[in-house]
Protein backbone atom coordinates (compact mmCIF):
# COMPACT_ATOMS: atom_id res chain seq x y z
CA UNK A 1 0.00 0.00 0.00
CA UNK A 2 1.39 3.02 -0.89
CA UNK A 3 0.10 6.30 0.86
CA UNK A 4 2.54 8.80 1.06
CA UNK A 5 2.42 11.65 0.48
CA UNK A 6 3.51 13.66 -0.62
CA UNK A 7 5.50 15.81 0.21
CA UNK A 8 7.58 18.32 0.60
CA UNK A 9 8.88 21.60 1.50
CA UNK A 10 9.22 25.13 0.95
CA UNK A 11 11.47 28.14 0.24
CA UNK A 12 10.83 30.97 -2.06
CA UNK A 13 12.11 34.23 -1.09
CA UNK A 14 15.52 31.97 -1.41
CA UNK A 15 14.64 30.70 -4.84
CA UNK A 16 14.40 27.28 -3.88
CA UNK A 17 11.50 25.45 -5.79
CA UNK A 18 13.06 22.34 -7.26
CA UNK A 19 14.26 19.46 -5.63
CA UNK A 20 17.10 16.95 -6.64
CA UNK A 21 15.73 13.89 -7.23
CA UNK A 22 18.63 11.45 -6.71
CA UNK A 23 18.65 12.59 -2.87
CA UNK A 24 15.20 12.72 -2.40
CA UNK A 25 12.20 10.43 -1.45
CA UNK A 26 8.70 9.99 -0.82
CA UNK A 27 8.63 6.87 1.23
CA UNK A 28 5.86 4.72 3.33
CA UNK A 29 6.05 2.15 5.67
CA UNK A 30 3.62 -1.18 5.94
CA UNK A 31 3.13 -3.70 8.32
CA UNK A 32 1.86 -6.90 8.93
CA UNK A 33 2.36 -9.43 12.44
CA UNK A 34 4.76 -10.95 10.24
CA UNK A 35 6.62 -8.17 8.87
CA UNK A 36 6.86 -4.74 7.75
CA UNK A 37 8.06 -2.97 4.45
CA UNK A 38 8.96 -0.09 2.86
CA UNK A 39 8.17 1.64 -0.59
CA UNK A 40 10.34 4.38 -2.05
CA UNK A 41 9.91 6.63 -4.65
CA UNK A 42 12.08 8.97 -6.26
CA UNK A 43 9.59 10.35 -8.80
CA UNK A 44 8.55 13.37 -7.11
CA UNK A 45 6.56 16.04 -9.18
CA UNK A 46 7.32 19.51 -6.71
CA UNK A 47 5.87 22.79 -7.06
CA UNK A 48 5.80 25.73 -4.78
CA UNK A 49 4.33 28.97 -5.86
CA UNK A 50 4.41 32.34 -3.36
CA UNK A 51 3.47 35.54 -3.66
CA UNK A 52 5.77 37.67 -1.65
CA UNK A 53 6.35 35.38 2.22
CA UNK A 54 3.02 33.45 1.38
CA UNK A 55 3.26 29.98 -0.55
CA UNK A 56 1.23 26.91 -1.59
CA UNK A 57 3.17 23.99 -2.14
CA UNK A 58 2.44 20.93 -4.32
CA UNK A 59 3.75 17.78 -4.53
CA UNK A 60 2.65 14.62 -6.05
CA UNK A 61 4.06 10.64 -6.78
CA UNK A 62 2.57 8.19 -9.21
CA UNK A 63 1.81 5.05 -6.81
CA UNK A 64 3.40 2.74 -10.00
CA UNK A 65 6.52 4.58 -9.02
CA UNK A 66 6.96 3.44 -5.31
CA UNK A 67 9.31 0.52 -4.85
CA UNK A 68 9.67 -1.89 -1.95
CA UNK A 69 12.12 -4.25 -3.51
CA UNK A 70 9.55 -6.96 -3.93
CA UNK A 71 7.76 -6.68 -7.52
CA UNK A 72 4.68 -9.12 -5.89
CA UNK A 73 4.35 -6.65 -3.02
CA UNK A 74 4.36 -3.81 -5.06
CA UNK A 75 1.62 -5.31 -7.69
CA UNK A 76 -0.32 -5.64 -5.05
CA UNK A 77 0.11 -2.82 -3.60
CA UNK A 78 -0.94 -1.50 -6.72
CA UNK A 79 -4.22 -3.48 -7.20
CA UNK A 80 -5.45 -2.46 -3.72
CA UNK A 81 -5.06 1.13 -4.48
CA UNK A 82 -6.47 0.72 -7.66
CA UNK A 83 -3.63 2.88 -9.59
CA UNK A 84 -5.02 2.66 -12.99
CA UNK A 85 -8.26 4.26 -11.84
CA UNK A 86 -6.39 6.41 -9.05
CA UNK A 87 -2.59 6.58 -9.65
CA UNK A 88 -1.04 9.51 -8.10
CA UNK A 89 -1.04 10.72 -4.00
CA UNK A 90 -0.99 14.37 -4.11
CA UNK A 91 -0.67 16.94 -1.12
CA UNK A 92 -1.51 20.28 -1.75
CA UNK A 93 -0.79 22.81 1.37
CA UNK A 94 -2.98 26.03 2.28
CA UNK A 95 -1.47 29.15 2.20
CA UNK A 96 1.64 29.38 4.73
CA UNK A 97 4.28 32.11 5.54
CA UNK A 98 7.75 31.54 4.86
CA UNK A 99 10.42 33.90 5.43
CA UNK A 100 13.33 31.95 4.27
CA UNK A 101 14.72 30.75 7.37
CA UNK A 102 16.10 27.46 7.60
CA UNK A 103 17.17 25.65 11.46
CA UNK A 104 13.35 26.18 12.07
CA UNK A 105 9.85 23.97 11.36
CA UNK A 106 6.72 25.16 9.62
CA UNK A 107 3.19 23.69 10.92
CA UNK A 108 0.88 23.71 7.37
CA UNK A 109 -2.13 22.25 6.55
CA UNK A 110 -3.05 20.71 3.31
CA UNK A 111 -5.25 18.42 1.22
CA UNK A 112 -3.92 14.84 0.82
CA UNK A 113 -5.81 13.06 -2.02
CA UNK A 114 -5.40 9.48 -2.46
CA UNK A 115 -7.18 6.35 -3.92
CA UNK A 116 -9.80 9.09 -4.94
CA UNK A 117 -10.65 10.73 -1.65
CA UNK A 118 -9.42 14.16 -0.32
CA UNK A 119 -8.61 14.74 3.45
CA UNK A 120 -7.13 17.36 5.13
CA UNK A 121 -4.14 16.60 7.31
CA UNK A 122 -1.65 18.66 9.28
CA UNK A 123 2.12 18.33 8.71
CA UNK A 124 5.15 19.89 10.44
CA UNK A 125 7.86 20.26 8.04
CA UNK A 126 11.39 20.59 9.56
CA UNK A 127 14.26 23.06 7.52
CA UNK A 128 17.58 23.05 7.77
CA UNK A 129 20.40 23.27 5.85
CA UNK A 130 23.78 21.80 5.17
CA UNK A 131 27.04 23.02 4.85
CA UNK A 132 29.73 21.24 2.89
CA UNK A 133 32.69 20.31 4.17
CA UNK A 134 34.83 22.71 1.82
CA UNK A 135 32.73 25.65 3.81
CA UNK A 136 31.54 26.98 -0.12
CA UNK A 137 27.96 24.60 -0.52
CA UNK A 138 24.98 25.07 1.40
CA UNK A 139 22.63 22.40 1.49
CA UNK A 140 19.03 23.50 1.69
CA UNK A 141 16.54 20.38 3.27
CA UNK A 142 12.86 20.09 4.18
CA UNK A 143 11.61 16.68 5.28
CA UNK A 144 8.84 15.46 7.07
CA UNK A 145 6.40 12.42 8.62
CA UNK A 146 2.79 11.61 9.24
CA UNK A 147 0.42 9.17 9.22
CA UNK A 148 -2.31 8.00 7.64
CA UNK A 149 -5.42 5.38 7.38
CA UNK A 150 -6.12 3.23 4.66
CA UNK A 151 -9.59 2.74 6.38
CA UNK A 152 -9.90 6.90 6.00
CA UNK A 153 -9.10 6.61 2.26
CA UNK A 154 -11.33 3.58 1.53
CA UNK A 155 -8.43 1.45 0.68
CA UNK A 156 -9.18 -2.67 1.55
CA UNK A 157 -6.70 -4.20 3.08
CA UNK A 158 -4.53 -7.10 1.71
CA UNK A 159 -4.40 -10.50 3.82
CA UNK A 160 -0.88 -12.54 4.57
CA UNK A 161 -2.17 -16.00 5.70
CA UNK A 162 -6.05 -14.30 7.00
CA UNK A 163 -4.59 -11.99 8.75
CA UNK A 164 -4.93 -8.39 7.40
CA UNK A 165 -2.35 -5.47 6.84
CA UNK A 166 -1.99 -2.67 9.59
CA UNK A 167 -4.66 0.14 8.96
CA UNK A 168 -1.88 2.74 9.27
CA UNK A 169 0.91 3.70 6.76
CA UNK A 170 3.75 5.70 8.19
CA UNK A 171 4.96 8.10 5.06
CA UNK A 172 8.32 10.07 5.22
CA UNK A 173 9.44 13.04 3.10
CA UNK A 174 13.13 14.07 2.60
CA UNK A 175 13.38 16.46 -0.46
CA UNK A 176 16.15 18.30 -0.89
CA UNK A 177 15.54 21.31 -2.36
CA UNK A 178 17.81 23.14 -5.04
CA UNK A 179 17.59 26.88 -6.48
CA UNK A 180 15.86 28.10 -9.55
């Protein structure tokens, strides 16, 4: 199952509204008695637009994208979120104020849309920033986690030996986010 996210992170008056997509991820974590699993995607659509300190921020994943190293797991992963009728999660935040400072956390709320239905959900996104070793990079990073119900987003639950998945999907968001 593949929830997640989406998400994210902002930074405008700095310029920052790409991300690198070889060091981030969108990722969620399953479980079962038996076992638990993670999916990974790198295949992050991001988009951030502000209008002087005030942004929205967008980011979505197509669920075919997410990768748990098991192709059976991830088919059906697929099937129970129904990807070809539903195949993107999407966040999209409200309107929040950001000033450019990094070493700090925002608290936004957004719209997460998956397997067709729309709830709003909270987030705390955490900046900070990197500097390189050589003292002449800075890093720029926004990540955060949630959680979510598959029960909330009308997604059935798989069975391993009649006993059915966890209801909740952890989902973590590292994005690392690059200038214009």
């Amino acid at each position: 199952m593949k929830k997640i996210l989406s998400i994210f992170i902002l930074l405008s008056s700095l310029a920052l509204s790409q991300v690198d997509l070889e060091d981030s991820y969108i990722s969620y974590i399953g479980s079962h008695p038996l076992h638990s699993w993670e999916g990974v995607s790198k295949d992050i659509s991001f988009n951030m637009q502000c209008t002087g300190d005030h942004c929205v921020l967008d980011v979505s994943a197509p669920l075919e994208s997410f990768d748990s190293g098991n192709d059976g797991r991830d088919n059906n992963m697929l099937y129970y979120t129904e990807s070809l009728q539903y195949p993107e999660v999407r966040f999209k935040s409200e309107s929040f104020k950001f000033t450019g400072n990094f070493d700090t956390s925002i608290d936004l709320k957004g719209e997460l849309t998956f397997h067709g239905v729309t709830r709003e959900i909270p987030i705390k996104i955490v900046l900070y920033k990197d500097l390189e070793l050589d003292g002449s990079t800075i890093t720029h990073w926004g990540k955060c986690s949630f959680n979510i119900s598959l029960d909330s987003f009308n997604v059935s639950k798989p069975s391993l030996l009649m006993v059915k998945i966890s209801d909740e999907i952890a989902v973590n968001v590292k994005l690392k986010l690059l200038n214009k």
